[in-house]
N, C-alpha and C. Protein backbone atom coordinates (compact mmCIF):
# COMPACT_ATOMS: atom_id res chain seq x y z
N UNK A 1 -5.76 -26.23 48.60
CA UNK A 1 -6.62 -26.59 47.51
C UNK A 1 -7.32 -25.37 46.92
N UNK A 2 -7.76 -24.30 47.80
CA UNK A 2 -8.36 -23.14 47.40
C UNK A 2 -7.39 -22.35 46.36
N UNK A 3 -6.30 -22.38 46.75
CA UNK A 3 -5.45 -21.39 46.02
C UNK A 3 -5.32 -21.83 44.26
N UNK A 4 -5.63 -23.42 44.10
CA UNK A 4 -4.98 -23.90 43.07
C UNK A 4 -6.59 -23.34 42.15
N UNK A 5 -7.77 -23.61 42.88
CA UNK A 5 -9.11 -23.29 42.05
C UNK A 5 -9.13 -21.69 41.92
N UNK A 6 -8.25 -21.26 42.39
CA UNK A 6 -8.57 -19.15 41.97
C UNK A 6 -7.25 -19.32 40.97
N UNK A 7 -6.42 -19.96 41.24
CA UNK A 7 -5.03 -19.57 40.53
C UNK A 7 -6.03 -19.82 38.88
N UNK A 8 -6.66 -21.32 38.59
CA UNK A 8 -6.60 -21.74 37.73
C UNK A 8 -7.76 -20.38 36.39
N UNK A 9 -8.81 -20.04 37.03
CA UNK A 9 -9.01 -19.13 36.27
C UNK A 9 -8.42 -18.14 35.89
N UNK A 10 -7.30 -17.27 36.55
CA UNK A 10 -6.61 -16.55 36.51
C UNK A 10 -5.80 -16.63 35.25
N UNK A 11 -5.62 -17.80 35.35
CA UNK A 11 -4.17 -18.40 34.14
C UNK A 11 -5.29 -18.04 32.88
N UNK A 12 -6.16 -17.95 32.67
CA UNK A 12 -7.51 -18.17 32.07
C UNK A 12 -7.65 -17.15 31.57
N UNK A 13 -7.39 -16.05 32.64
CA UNK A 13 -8.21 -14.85 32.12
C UNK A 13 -6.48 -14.25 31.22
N UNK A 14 -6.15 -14.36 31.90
CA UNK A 14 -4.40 -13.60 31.10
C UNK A 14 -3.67 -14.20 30.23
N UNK A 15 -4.71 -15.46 29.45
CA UNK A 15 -4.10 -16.11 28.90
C UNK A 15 -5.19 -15.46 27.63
N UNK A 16 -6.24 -15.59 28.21
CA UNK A 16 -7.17 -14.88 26.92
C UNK A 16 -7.04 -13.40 26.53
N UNK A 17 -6.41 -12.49 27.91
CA UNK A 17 -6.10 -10.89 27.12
C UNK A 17 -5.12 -11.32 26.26
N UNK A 18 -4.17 -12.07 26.63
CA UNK A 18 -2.50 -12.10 25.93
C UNK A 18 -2.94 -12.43 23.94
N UNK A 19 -4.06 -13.75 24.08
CA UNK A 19 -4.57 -14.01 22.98
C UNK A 19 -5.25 -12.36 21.99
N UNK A 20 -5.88 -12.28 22.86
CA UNK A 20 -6.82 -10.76 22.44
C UNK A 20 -5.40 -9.72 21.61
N UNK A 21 -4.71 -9.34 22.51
CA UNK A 21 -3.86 -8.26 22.44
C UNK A 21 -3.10 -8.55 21.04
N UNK A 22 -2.25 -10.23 20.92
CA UNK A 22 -1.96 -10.89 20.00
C UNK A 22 -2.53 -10.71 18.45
N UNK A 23 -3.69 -11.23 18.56
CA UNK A 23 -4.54 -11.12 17.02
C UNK A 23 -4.98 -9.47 17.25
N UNK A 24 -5.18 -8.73 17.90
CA UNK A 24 -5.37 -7.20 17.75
C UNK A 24 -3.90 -6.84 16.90
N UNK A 25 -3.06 -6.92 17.12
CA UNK A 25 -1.82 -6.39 16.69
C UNK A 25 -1.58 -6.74 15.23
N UNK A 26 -2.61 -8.29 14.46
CA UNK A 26 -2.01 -8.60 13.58
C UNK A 26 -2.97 -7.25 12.55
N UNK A 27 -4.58 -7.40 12.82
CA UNK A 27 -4.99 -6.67 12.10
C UNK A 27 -4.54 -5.22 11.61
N UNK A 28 -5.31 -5.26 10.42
CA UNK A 28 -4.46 -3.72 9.87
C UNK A 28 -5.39 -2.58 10.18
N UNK A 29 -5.05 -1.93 10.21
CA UNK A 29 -5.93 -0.36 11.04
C UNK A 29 -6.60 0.20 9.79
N UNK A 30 -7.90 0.97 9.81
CA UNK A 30 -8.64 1.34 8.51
C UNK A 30 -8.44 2.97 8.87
N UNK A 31 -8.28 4.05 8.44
CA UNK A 31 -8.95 5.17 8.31
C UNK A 31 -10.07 5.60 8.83
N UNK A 32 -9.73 6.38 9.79
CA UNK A 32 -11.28 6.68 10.22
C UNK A 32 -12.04 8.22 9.32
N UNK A 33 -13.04 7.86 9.46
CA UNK A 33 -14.06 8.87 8.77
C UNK A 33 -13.82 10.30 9.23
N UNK A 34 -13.58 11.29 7.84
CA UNK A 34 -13.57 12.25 8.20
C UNK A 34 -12.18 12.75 7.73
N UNK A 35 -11.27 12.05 7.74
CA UNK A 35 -9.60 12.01 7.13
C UNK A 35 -10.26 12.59 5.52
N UNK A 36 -9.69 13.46 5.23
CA UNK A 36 -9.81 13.86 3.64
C UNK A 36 -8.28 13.75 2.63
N UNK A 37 -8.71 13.01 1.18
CA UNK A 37 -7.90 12.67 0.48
C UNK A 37 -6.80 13.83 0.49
N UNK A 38 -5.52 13.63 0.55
CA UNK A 38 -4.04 14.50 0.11
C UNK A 38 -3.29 14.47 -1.20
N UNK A 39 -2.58 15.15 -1.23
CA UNK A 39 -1.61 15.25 -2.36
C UNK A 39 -0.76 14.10 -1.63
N UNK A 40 -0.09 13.55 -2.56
CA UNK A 40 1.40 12.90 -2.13
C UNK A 40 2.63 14.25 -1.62
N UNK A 41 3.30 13.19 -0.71
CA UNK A 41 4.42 14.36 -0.51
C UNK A 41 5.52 13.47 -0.24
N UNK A 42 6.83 14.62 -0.51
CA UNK A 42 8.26 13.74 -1.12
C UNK A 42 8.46 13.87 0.18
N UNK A 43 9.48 12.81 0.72
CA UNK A 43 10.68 12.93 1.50
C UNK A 43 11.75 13.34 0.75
N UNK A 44 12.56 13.86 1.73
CA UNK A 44 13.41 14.81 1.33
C UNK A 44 14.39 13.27 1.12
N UNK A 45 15.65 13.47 -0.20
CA UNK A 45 16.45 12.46 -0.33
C UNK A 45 17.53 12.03 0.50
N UNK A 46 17.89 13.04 1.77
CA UNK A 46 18.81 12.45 2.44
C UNK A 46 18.07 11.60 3.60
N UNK A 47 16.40 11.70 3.89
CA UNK A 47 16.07 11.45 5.01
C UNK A 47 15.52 9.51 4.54
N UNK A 48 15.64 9.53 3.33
CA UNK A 48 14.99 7.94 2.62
C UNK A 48 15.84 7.07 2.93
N UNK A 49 14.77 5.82 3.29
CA UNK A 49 15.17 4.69 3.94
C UNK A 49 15.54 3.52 2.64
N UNK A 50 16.23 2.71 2.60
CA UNK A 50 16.64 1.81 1.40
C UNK A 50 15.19 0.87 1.68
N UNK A 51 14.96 -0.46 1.05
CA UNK A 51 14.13 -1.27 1.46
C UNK A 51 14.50 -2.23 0.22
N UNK A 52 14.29 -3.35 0.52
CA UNK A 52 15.03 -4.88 -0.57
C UNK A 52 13.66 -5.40 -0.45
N UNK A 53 13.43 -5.27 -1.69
CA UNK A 53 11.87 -6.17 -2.46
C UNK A 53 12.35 -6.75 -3.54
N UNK A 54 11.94 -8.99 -3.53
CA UNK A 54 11.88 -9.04 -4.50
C UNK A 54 10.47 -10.47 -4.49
N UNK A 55 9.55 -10.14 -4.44
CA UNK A 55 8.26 -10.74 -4.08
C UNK A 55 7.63 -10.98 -6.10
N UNK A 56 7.25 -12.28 -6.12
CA UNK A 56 5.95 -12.55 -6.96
C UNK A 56 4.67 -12.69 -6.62
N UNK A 57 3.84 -11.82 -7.25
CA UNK A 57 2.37 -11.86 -6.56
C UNK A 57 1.50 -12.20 -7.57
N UNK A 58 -0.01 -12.96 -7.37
CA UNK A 58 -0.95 -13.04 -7.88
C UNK A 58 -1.78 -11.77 -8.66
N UNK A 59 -1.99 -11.64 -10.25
CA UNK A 59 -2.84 -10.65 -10.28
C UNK A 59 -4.13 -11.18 -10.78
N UNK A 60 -5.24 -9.79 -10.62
CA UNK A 60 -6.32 -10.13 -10.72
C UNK A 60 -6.64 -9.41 -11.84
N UNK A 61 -6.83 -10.10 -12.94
CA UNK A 61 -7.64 -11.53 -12.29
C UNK A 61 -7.01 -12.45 -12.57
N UNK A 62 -5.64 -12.87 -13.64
CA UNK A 62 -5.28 -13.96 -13.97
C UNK A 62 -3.80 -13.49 -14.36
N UNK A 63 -2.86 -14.43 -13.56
CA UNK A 63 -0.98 -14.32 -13.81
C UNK A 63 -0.48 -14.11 -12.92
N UNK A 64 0.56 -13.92 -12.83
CA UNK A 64 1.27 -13.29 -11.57
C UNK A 64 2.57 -12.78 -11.63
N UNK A 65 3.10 -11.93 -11.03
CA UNK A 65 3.56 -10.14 -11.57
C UNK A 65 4.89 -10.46 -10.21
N UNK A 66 6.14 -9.73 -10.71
CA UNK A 66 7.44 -9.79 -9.77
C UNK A 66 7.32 -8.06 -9.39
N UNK A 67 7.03 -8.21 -8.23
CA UNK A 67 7.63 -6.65 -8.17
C UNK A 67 9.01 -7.09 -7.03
N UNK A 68 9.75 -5.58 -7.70
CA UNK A 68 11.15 -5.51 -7.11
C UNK A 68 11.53 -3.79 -7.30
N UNK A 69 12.46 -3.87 -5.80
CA UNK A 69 12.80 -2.37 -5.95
C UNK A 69 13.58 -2.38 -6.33
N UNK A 70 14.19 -0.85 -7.02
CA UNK A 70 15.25 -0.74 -7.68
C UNK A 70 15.54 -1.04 -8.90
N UNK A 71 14.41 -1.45 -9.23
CA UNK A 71 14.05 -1.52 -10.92
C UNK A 71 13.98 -0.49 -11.39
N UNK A 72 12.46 -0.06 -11.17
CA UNK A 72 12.08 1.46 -11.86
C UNK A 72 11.77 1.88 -10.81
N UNK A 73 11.39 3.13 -11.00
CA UNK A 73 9.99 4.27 -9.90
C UNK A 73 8.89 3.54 -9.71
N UNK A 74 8.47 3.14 -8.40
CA UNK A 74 7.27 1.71 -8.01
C UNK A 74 6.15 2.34 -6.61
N UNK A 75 5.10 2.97 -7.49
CA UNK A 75 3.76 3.26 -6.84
C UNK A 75 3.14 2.00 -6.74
N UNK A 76 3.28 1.93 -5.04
CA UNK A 76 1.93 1.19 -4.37
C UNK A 76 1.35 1.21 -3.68
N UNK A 77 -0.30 1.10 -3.55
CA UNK A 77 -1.21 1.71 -2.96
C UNK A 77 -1.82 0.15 -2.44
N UNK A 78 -1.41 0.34 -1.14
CA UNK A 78 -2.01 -0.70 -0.39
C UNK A 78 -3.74 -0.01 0.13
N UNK A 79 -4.55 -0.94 -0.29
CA UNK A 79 -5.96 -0.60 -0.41
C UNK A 79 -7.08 -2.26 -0.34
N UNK A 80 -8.05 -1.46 0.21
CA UNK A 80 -9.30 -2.78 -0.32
C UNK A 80 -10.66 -1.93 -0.85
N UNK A 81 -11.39 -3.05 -1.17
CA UNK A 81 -12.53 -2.47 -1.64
C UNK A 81 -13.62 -2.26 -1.17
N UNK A 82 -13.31 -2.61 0.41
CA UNK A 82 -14.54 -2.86 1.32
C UNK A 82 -14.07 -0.89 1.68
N UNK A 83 -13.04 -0.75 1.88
CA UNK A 83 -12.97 0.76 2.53
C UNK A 83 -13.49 1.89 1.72
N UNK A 84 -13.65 2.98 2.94
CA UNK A 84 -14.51 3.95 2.64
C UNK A 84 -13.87 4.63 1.13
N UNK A 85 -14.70 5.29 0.38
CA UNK A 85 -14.18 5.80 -0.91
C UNK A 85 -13.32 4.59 -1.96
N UNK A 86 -13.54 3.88 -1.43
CA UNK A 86 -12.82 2.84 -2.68
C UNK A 86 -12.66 2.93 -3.76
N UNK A 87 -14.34 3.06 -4.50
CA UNK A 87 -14.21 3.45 -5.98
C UNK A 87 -13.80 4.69 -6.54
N UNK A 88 -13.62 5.49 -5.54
CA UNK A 88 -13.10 7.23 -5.89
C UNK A 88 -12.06 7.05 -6.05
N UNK A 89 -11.41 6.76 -4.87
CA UNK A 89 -9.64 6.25 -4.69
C UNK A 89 -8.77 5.60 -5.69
N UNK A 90 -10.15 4.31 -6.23
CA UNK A 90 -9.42 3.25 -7.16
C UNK A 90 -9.85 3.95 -8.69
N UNK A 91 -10.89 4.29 -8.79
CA UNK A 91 -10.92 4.79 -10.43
C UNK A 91 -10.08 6.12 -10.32
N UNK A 92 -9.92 7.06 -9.33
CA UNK A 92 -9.06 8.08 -9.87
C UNK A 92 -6.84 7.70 -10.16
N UNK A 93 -6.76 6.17 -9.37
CA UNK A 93 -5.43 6.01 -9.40
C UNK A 93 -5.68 5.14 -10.76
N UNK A 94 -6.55 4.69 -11.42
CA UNK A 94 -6.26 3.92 -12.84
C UNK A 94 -6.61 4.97 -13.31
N UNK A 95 -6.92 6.00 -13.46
CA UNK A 95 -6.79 7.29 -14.60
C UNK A 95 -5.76 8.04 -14.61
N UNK A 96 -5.11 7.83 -13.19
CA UNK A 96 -3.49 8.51 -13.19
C UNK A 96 -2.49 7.35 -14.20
N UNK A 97 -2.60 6.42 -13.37
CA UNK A 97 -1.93 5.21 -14.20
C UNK A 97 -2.33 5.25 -15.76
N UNK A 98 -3.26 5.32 -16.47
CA UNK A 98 -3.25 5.16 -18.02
C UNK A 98 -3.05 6.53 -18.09
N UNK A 99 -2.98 7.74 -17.85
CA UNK A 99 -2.30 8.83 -18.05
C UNK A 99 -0.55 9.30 -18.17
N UNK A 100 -0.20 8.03 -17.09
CA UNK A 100 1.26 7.78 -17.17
C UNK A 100 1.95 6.86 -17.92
N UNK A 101 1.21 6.56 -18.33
CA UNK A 101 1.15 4.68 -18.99
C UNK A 101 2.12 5.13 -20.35
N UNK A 102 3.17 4.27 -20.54
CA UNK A 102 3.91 4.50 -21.20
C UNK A 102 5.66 4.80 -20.38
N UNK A 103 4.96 6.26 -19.80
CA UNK A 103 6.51 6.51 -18.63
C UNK A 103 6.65 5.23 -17.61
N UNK A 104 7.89 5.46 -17.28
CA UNK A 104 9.08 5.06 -16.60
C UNK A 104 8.30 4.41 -15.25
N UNK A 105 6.95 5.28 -14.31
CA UNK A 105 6.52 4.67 -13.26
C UNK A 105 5.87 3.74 -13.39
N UNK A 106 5.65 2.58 -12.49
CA UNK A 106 5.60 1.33 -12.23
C UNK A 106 4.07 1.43 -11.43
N UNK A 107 2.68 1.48 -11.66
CA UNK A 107 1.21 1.69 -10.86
C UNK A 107 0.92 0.39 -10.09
N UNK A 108 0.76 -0.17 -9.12
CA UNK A 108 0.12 -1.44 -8.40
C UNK A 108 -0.81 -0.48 -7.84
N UNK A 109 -2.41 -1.52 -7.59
CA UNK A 109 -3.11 -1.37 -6.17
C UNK A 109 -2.52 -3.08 -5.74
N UNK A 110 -2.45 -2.99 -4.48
CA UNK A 110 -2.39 -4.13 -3.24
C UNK A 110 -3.41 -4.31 -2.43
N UNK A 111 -4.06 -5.37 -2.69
CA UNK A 111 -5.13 -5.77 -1.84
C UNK A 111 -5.15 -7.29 -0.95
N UNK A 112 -5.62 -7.06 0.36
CA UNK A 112 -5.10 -8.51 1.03
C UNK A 112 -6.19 -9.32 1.00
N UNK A 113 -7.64 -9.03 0.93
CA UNK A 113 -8.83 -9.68 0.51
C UNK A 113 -8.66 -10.72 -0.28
N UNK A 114 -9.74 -11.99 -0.06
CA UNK A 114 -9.34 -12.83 -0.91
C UNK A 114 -9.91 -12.99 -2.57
N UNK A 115 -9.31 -13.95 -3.71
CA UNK A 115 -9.47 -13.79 -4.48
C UNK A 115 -10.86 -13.05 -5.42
N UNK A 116 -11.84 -14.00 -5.34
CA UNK A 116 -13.16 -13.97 -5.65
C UNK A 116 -13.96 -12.61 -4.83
N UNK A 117 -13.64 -11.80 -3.57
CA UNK A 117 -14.16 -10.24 -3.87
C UNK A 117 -13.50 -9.36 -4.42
N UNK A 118 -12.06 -9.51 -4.64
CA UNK A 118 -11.52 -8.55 -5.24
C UNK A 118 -11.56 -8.68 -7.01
N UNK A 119 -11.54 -10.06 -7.11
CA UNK A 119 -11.70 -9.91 -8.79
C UNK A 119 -12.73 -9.29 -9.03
N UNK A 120 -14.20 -9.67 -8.10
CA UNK A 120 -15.33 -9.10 -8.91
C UNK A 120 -15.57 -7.43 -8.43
N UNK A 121 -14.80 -7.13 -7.52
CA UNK A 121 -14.83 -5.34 -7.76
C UNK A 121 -14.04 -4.89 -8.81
N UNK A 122 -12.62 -5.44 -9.68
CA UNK A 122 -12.32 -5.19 -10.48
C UNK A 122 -13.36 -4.91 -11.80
N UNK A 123 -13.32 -6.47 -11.85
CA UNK A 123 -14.27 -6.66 -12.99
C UNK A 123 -15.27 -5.59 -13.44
N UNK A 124 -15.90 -5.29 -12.12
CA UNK A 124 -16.98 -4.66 -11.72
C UNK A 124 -16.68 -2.79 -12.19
N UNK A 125 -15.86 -2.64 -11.96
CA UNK A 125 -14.83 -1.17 -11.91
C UNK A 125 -14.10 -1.22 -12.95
N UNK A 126 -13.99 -1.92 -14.00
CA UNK A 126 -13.02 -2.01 -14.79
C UNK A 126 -11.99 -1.64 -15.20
N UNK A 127 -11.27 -1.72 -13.73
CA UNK A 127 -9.59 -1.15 -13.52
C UNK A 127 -8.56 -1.66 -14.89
N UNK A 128 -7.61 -1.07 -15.17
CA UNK A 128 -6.79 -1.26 -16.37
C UNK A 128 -5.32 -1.38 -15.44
N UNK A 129 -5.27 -0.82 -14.29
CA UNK A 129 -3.74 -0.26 -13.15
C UNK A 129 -4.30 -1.94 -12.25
N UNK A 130 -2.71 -2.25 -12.58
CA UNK A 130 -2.26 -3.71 -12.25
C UNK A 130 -3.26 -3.58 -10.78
N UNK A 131 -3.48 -4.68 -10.41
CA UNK A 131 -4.18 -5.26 -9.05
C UNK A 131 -3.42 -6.15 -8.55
N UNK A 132 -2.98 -6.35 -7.63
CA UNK A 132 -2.17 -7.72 -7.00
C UNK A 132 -2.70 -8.17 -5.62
N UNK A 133 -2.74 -9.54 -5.03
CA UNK A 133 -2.86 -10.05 -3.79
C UNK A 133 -1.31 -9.94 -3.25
N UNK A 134 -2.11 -9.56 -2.03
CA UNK A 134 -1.22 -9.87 -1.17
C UNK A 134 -1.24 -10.46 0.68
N UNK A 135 -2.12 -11.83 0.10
CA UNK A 135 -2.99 -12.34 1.76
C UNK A 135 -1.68 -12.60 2.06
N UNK A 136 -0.92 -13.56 1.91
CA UNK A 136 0.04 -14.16 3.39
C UNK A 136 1.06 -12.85 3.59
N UNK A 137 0.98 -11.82 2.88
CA UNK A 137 1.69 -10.97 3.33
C UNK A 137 3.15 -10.71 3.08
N UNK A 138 3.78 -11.48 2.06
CA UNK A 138 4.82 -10.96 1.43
C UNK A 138 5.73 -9.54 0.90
N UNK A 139 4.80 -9.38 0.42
CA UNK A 139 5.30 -7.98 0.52
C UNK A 139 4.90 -7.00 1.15
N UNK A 140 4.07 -7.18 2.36
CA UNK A 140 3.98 -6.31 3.30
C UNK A 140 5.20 -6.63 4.11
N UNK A 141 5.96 -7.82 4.39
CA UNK A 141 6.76 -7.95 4.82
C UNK A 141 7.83 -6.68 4.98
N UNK A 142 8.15 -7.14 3.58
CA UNK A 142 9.08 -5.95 2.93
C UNK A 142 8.93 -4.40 2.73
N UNK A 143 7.66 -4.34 2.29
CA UNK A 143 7.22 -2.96 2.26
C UNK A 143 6.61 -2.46 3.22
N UNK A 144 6.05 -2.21 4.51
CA UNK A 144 5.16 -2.40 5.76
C UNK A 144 3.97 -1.13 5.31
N UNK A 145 2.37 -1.83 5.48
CA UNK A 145 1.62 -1.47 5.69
C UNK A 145 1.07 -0.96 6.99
N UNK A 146 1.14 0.12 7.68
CA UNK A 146 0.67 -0.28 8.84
C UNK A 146 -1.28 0.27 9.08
N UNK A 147 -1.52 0.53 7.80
CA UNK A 147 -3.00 0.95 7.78
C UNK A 147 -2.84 0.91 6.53
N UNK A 148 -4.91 1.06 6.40
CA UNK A 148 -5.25 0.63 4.61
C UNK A 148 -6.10 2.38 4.69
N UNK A 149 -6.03 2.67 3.94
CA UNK A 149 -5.31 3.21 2.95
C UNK A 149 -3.84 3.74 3.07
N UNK A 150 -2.91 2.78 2.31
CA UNK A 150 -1.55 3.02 2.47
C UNK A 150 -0.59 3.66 1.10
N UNK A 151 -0.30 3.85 0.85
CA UNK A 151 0.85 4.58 -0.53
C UNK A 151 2.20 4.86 -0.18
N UNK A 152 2.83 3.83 -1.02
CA UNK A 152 4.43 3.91 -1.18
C UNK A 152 5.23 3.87 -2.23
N UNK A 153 6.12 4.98 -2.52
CA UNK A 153 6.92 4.97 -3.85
C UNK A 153 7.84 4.81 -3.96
N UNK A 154 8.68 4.38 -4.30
CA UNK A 154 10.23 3.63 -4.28
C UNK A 154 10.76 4.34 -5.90
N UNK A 155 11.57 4.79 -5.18
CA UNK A 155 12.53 5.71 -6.38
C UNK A 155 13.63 4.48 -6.70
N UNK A 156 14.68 5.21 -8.31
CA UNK A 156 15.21 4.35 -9.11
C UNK A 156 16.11 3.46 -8.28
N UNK A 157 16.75 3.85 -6.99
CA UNK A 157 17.37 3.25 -6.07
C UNK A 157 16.67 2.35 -4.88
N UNK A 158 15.46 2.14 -4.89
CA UNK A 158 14.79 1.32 -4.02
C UNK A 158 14.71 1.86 -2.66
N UNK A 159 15.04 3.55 -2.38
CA UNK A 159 14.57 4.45 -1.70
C UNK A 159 13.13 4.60 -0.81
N UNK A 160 12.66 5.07 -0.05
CA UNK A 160 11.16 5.00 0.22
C UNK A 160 10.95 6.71 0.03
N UNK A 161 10.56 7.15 -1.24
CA UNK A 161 10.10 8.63 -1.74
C UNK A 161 8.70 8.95 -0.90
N UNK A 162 7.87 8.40 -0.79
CA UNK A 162 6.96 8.69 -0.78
C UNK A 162 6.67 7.26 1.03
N UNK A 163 5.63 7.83 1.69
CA UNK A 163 5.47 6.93 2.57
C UNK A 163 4.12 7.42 3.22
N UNK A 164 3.33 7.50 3.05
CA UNK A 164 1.72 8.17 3.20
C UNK A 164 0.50 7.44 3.83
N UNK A 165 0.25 7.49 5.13
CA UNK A 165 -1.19 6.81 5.10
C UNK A 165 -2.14 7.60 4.33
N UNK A 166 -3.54 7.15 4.72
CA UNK A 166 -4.43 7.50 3.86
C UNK A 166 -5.08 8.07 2.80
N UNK A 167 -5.99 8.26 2.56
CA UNK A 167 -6.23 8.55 0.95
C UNK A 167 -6.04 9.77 -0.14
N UNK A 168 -5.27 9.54 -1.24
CA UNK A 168 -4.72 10.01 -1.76
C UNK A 168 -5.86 11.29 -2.75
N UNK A 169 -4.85 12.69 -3.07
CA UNK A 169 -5.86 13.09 -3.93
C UNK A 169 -4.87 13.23 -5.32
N UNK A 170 -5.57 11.82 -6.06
CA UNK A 170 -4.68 10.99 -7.10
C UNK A 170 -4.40 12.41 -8.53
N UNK A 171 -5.57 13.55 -8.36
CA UNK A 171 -5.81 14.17 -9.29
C UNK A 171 -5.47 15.69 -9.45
N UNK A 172 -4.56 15.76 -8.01
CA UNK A 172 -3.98 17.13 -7.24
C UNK A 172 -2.74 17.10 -8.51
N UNK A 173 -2.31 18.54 -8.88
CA UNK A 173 -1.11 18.74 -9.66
C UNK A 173 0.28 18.18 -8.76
N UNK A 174 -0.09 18.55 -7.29
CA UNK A 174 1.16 18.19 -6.53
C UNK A 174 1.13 16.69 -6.09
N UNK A 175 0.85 16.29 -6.08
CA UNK A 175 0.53 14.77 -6.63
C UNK A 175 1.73 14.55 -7.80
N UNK A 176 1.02 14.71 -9.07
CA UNK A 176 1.75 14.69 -10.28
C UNK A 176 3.49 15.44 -10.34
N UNK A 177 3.43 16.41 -9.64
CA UNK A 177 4.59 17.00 -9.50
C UNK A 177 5.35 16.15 -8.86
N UNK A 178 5.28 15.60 -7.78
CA UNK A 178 5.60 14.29 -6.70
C UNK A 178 6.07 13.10 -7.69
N UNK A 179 5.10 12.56 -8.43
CA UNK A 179 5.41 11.60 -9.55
C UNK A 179 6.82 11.94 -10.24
N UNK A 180 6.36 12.81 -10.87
CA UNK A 180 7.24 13.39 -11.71
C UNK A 180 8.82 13.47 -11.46
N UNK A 181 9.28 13.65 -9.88
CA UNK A 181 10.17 13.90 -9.88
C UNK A 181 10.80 12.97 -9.13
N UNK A 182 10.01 11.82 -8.97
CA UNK A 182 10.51 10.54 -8.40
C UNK A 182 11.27 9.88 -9.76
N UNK A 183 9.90 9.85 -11.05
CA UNK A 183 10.88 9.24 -12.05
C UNK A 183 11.92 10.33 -12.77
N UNK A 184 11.88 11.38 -12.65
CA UNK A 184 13.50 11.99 -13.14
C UNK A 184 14.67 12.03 -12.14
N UNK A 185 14.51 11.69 -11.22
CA UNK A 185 15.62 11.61 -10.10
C UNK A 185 16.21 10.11 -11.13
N UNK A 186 17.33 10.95 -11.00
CA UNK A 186 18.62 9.48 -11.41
C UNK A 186 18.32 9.56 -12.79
N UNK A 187 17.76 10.02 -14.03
CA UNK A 187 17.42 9.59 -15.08
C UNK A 187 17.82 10.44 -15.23
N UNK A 188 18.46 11.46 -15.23
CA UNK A 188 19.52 12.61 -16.21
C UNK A 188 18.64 13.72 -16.13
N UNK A 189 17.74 13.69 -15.62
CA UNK A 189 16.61 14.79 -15.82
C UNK A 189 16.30 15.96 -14.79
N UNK A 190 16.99 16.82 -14.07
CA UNK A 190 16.68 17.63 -12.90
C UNK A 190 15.96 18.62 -13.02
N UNK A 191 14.57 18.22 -12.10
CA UNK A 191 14.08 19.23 -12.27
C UNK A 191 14.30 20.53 -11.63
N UNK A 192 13.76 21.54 -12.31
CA UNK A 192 14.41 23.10 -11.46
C UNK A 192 13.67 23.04 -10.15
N UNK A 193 13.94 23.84 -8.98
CA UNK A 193 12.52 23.91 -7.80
C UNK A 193 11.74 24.64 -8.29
N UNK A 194 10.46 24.26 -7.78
CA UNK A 194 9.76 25.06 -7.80
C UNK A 194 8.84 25.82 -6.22
């Protein structure tokens, strides 16, 4: 009889790490303090991984937007607004975006927060560079986040160019150089090295 009253907490306790360990794994990892914003940087083209996206998402504040790879050149910056530097991060990538606006690249932020805080930091910030949800996780599926602040660029072939945790320095030339030669790859356009 003794054995069955020790067994039974036991089952108890390893049933609650197993739980613990479980929902630890789902959450997404933040940046810790002290990480300073980067340039983007290319992978080299023989080392890029393919990846098949074809997800519709909610934007904010109102519609909802298909992204797919292998369309165009597709910057996305998996982000929220609760994280550190947010508004630096997010107003300097909508000044890259209406700076590019017109060319060939494709700007998302991705946020998994739900509707009503992220519209009103938009609102609030008056972003113009598409915003999309992404709670149940669709296209993280496809695209994998494994921390916020995340950035991924998908060249004309649905390639992974770019694959970057944390925060970006949206306003670095090598940055732009990075851009740049994601959308002339495949478009007839080679650039010289530099």
């Amino acid at each position: 009889m003794r054995r069955r009253h020790v067994a039974i907490p036991v089952v108890i306790v390893a049933l609650l790490i197993a739980g613990v360990a479980l929902w630890r794994a789902e959450l997404i990892r933040v940046d810790r303090a002290g990480d300073v914003p980067r340039p983007l940087a290319l992978v080299p083209l023989a080392q890029r991984s393919r990846v098949s996206c074809d997800v519709v998402l909610p934007v904010v504040p109102v519609g909802m937007s298909r992204v797919r790879a292998a369309e165009q050149p597709l910057l996305i910056h998996y982000w929220a607004p609760w994280e550190r530097h947010s508004r630096a991060q997010s107003a300097a990538l909508d000044s890259l975006a209406r700076e590019l606006q017109g060319g060939d690249l494709r700007v998302v932020l991705v946020a998994f927060d739900p509707f009503p805080s992220v519209a009103r930091y938009v609102a609030r910030q008056r972003l113009r560079v598409t915003v999309l949800l992404d709670g149940p996780g669709e296209l993280r599926a496809r695209i994998p986040c494994p921390r916020v602040p995340y950035t991924v660029v998908l060249d004309r072939s649905g390639r992974v160019a770019v694959s970057q945790a944390g925060e970006v320095d949206w306003l670095a030339p090598e940055t732009r150089r990075v851009l740049e030669a994601v959308v002339n790859e495949g478009a007839g356009v080679e650039r010289p090295p530099t």
